[in-house]
N, C-alpha and C. Protein backbone atom coordinates (compact mmCIF):
# COMPACT_ATOMS: atom_id res chain seq x y z
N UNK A 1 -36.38 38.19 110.43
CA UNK A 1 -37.73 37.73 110.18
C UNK A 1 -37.69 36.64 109.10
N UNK A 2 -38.53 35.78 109.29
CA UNK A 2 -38.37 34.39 108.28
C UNK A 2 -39.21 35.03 107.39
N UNK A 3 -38.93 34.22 106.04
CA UNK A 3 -39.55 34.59 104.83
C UNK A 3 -40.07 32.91 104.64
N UNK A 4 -41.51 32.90 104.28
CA UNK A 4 -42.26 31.91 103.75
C UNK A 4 -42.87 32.26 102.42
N UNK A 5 -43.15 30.88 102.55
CA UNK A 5 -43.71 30.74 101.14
C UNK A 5 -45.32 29.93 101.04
N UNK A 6 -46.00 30.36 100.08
CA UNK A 6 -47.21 30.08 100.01
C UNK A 6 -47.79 29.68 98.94
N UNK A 7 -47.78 28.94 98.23
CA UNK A 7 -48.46 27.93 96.98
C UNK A 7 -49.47 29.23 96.23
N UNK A 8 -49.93 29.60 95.49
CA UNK A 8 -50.77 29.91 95.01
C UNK A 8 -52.09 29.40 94.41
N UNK A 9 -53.02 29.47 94.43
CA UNK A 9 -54.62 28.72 94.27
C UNK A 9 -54.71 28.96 93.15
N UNK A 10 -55.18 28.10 92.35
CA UNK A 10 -55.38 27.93 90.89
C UNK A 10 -56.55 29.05 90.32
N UNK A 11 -56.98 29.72 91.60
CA UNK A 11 -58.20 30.51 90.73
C UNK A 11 -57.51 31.96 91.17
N UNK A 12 -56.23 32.11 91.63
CA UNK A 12 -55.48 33.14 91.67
C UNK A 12 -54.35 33.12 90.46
N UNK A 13 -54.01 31.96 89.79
CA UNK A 13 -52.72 32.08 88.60
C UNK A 13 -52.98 32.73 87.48
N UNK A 14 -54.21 33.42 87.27
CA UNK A 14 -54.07 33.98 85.93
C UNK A 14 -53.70 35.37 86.46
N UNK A 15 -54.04 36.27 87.48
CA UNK A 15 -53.85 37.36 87.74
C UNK A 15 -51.94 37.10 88.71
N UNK A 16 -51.58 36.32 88.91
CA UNK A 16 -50.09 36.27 89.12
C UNK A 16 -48.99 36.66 88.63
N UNK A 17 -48.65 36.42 87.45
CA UNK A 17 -47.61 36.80 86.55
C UNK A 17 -47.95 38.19 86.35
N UNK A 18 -49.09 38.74 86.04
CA UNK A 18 -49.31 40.09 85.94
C UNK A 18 -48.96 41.10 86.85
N UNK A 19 -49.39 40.62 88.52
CA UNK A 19 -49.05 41.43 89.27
C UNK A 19 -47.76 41.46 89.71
N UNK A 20 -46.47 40.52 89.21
CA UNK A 20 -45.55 40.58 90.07
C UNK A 20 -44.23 41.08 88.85
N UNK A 21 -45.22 41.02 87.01
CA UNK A 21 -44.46 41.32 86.81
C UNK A 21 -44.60 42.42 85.81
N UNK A 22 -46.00 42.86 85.45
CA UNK A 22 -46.52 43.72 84.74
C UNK A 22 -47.14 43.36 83.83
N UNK A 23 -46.95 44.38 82.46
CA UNK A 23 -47.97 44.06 81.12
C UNK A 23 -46.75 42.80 80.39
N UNK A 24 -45.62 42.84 80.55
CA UNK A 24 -44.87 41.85 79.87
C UNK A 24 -44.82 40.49 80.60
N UNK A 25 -45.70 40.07 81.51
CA UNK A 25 -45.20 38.63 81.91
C UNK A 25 -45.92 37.43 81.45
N UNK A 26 -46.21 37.73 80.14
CA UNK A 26 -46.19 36.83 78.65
C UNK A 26 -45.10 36.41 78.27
N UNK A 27 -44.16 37.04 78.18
CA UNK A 27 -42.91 37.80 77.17
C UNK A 27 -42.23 36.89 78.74
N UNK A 28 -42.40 37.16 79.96
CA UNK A 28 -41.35 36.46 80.87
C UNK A 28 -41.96 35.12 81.06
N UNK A 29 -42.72 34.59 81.29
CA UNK A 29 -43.14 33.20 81.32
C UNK A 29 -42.50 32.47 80.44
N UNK A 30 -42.35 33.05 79.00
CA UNK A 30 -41.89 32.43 77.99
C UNK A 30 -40.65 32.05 77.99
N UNK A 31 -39.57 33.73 78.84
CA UNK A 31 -38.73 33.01 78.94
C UNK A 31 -37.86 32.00 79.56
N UNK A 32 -38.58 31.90 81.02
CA UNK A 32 -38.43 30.79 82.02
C UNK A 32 -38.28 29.47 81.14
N UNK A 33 -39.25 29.29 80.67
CA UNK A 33 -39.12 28.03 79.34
C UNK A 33 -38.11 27.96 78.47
N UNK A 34 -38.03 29.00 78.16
CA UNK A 34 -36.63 28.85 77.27
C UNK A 34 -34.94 28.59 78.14
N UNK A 35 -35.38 29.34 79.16
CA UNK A 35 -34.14 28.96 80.19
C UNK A 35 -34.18 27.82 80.63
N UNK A 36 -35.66 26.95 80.96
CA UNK A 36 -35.06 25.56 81.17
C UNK A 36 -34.77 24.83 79.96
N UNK A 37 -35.28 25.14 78.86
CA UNK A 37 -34.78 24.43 77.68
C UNK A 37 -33.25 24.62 77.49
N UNK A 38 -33.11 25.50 77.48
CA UNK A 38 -31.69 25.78 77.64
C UNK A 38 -30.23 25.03 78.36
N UNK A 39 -31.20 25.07 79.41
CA UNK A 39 -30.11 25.22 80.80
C UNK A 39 -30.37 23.64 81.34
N UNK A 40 -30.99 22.55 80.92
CA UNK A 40 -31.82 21.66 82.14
C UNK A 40 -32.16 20.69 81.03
N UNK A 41 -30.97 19.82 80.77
CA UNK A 41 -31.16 19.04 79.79
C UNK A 41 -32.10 18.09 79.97
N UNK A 42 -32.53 17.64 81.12
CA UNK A 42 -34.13 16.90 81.21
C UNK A 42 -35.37 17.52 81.05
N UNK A 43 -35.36 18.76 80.69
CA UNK A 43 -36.53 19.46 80.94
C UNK A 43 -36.99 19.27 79.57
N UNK A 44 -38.29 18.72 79.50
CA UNK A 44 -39.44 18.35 78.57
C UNK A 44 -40.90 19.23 78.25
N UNK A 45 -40.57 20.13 79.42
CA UNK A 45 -41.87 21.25 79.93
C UNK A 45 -42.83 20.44 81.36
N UNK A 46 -43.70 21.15 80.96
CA UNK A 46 -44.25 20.26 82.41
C UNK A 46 -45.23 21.40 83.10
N UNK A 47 -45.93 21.02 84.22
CA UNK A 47 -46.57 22.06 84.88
C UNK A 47 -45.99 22.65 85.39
N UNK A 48 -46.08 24.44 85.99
CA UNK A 48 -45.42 25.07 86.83
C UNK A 48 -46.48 25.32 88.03
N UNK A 49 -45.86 25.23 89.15
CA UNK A 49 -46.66 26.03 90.53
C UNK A 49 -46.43 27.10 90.53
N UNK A 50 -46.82 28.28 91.09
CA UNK A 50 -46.48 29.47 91.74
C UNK A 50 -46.93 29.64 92.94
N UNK A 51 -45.68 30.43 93.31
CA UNK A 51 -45.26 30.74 94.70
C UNK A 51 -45.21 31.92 94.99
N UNK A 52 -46.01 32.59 96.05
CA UNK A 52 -45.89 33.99 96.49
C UNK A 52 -45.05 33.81 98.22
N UNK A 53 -43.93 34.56 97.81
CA UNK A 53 -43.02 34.81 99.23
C UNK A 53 -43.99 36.00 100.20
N UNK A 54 -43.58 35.93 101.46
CA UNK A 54 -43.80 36.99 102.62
C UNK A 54 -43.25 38.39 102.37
N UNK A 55 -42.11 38.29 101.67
CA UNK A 55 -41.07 39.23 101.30
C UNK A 55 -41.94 40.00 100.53
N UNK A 56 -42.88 39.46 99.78
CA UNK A 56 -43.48 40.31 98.35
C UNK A 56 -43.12 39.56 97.29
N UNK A 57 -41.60 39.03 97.77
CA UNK A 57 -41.02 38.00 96.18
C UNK A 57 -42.22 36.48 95.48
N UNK A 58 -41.64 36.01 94.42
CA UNK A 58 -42.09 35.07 94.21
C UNK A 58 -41.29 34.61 92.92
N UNK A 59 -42.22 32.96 92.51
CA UNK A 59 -41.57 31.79 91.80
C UNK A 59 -41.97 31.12 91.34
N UNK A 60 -42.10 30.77 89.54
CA UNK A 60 -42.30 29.73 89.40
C UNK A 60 -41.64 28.56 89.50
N UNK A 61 -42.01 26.89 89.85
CA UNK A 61 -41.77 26.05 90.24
C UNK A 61 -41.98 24.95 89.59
N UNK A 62 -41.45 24.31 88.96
CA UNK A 62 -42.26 22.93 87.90
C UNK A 62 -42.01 22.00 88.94
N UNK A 63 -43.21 21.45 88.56
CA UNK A 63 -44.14 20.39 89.63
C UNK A 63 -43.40 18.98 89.08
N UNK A 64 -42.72 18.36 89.77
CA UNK A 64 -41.97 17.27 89.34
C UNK A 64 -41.10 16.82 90.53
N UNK A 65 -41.20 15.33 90.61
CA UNK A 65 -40.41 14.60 91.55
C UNK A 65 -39.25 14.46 91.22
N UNK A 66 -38.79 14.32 89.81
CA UNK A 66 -37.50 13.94 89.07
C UNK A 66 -36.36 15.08 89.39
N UNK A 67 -35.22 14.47 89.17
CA UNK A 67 -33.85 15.62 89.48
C UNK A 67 -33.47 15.64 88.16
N UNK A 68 -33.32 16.81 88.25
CA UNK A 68 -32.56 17.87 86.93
C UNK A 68 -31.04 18.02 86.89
N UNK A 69 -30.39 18.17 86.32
CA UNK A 69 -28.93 18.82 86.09
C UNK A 69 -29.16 20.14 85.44
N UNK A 70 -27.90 20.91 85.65
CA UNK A 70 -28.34 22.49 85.10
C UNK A 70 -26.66 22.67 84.99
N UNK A 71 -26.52 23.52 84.05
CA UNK A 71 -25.54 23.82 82.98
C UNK A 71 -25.58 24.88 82.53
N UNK A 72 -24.53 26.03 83.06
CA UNK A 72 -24.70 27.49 82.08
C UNK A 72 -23.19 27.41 82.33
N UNK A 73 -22.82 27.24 80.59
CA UNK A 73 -21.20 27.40 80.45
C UNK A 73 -20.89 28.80 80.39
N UNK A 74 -21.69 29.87 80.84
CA UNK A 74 -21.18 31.41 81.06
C UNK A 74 -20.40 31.55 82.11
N UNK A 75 -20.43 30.84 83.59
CA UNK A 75 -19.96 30.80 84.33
C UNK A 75 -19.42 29.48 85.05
N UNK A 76 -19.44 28.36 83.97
CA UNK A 76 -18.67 27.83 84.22
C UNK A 76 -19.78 26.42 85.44
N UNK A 77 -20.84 26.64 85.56
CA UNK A 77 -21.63 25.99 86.79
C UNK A 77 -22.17 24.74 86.06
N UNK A 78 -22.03 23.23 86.57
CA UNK A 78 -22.45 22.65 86.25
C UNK A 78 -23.25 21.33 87.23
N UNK A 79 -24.04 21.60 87.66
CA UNK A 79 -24.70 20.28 88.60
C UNK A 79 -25.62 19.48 88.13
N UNK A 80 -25.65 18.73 89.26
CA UNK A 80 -26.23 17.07 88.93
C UNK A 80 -27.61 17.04 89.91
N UNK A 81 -28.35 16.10 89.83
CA UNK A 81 -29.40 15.62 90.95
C UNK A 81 -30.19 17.16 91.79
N UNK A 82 -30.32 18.07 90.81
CA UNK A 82 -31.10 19.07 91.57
C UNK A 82 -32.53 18.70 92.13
N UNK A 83 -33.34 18.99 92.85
CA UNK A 83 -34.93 19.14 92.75
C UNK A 83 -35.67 20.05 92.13
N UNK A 84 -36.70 19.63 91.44
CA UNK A 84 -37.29 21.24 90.74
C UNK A 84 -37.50 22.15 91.06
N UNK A 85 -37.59 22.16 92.54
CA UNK A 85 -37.64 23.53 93.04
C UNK A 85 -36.70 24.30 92.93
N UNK A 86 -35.15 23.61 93.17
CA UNK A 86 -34.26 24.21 93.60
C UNK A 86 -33.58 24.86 91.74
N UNK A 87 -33.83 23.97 90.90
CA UNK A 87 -33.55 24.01 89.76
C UNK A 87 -34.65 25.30 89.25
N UNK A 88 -35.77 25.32 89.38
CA UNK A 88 -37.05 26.10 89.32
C UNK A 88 -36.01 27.74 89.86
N UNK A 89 -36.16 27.41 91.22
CA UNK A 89 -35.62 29.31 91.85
C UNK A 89 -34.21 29.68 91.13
N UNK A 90 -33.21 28.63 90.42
CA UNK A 90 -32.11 29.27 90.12
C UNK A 90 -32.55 29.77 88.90
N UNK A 91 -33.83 28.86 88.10
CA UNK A 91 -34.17 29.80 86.59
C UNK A 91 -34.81 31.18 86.75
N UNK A 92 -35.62 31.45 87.72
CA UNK A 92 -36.44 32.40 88.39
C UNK A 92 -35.56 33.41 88.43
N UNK A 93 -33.84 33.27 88.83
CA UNK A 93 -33.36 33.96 89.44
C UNK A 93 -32.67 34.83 88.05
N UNK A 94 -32.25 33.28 87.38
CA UNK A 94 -31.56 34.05 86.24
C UNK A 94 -32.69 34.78 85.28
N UNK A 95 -33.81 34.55 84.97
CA UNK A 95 -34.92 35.27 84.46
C UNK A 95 -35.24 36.64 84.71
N UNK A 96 -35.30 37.00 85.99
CA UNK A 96 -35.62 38.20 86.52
C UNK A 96 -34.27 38.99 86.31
N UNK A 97 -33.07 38.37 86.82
CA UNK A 97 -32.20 39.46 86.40
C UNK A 97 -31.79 39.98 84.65
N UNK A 98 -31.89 38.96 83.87
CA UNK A 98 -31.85 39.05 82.69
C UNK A 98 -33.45 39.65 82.12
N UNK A 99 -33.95 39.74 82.74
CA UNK A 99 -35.91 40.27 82.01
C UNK A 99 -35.18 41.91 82.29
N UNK A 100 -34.95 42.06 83.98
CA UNK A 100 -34.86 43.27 83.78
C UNK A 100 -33.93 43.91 83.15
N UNK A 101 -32.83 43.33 82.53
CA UNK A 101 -31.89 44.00 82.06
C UNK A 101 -32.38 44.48 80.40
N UNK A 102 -33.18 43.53 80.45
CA UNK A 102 -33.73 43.76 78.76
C UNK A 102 -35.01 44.95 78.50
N UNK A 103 -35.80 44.80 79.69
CA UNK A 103 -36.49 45.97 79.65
C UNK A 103 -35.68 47.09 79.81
N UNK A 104 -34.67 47.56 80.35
CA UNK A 104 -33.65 48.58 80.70
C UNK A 104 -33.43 49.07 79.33
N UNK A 105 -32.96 48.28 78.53
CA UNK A 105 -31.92 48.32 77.19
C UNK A 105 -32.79 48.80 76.10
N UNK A 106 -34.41 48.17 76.92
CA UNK A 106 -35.36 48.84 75.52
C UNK A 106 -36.26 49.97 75.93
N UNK A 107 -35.45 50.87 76.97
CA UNK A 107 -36.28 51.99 77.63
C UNK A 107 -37.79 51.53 78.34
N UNK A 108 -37.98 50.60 78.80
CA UNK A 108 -39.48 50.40 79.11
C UNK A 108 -38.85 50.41 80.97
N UNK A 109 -39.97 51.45 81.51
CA UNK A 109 -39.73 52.06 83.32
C UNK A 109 -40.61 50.53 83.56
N UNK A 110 -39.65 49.60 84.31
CA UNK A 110 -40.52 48.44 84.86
C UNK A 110 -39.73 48.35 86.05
N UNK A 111 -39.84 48.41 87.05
CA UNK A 111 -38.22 47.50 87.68
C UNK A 111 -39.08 46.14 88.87
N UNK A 112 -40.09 45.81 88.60
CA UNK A 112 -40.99 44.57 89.14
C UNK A 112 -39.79 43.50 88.94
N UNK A 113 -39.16 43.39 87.81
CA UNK A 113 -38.04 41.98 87.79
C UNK A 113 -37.08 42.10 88.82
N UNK A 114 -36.62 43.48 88.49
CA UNK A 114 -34.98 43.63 89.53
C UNK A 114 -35.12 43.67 90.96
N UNK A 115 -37.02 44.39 91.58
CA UNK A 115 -37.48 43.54 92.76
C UNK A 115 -37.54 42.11 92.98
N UNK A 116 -38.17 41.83 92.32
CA UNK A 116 -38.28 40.10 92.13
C UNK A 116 -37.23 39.53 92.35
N UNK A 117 -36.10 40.31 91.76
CA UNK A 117 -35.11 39.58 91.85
C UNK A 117 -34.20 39.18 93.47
N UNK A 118 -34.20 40.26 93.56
CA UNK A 118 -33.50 40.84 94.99
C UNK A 118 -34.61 40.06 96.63
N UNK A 119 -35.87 40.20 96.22
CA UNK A 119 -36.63 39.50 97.11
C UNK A 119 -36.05 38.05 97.22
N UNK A 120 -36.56 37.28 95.47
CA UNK A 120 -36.01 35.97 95.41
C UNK A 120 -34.70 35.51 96.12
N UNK A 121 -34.08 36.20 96.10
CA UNK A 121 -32.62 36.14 96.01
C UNK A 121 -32.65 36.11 97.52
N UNK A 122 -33.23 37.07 98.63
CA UNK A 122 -33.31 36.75 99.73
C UNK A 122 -33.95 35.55 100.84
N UNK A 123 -34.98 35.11 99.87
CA UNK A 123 -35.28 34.03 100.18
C UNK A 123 -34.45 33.09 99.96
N UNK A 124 -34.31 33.07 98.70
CA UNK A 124 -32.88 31.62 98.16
C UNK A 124 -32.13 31.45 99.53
N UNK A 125 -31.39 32.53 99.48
CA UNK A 125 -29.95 32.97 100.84
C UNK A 125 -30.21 32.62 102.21
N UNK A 126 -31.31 32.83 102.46
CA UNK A 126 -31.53 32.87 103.60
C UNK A 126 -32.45 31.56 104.24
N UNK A 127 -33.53 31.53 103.40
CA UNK A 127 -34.47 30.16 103.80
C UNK A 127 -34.18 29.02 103.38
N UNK A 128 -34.15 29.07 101.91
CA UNK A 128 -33.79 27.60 101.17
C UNK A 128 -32.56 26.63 101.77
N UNK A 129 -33.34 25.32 101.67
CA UNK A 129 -32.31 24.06 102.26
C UNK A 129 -30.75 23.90 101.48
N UNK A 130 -31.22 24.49 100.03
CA UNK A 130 -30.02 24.25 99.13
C UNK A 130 -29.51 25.47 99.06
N UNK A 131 -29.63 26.55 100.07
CA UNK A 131 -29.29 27.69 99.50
C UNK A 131 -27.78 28.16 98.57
N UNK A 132 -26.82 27.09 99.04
CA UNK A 132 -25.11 27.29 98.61
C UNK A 132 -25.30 27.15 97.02
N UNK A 133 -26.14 25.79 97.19
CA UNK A 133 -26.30 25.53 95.55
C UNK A 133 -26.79 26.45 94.45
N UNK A 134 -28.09 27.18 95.05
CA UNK A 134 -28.34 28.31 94.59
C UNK A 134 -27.96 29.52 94.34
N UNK A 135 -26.79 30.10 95.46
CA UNK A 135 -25.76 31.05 94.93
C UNK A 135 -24.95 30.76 94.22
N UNK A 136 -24.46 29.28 94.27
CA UNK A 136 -23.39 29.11 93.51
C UNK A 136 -23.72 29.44 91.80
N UNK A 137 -24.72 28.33 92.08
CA UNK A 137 -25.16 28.70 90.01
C UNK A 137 -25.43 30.15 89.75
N UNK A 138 -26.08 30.90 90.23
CA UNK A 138 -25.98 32.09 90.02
C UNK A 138 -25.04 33.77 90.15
N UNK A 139 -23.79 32.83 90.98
CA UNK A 139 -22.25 33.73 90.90
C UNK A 139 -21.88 34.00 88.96
């Protein structure tokens, strides 16, 4: 079964982050930002879209024509000329698995990220045009 994707309506984004990721997706928004600051040496901030998958999964997306490079010397991954989307779902990806690992560590019962994650992750794999690129950074 194909997994799509569906933009979210601006008079649906305040109740978004909440439902997909609980009472902490303050605390995760924030850190998406910090992961592209991090990770995405062009990244200046910018608007994000959100995206609700078929799967249940979803994504934020910074709204931008420009290509990114992305860089996490943990594993060694380093690319050039991404699109924001594609740059967008690999932060998504590393976010959710690292959110949930941190709620784990501080006893809080959430597991909305480590879904998130595993949905995302099926979409990446399976639908996305760049999908190689997207596993790769995230091996």
């Amino acid at each position: 079964m194909k997994i799509t994707k569906k933009k979210v309506a601006d008079l649906d984004r305040l109740d978004f982050l909440p439902k997909h990721i609980g009472n902490h997706f303050a605390q995760f928004e924030n850190y998406i930002y910090k992961l592209a600051d991090n990770h995405v040496a062009e990244y200046k901030g910018g608007y994000w879209e959100f995206y609700e998958l078929s799967n249940g999964g979803f994504y934020m997306s910074l709204a931008s024509e420009e290509s990114f490079s992305f860089e996490n010397p943990n594993n060694y991954c380093s690319m050039q000329q991404l699109d924001s989307e594609t740059i967008s779902i690999i932060l998504n990806l590393y976010a959710l698995s690292n959110f949930s690992m941190m709620l784990y560590q501080k006893g809080i019962d959430n597991d909305k990220p480590a879904i998130g994650y595993h949905v995302l992750r099926d979409y990446a794999a399976l639908e996305h045009e760049h999908a190689s690129i997207i596993m790769k950074a995230i091996d």
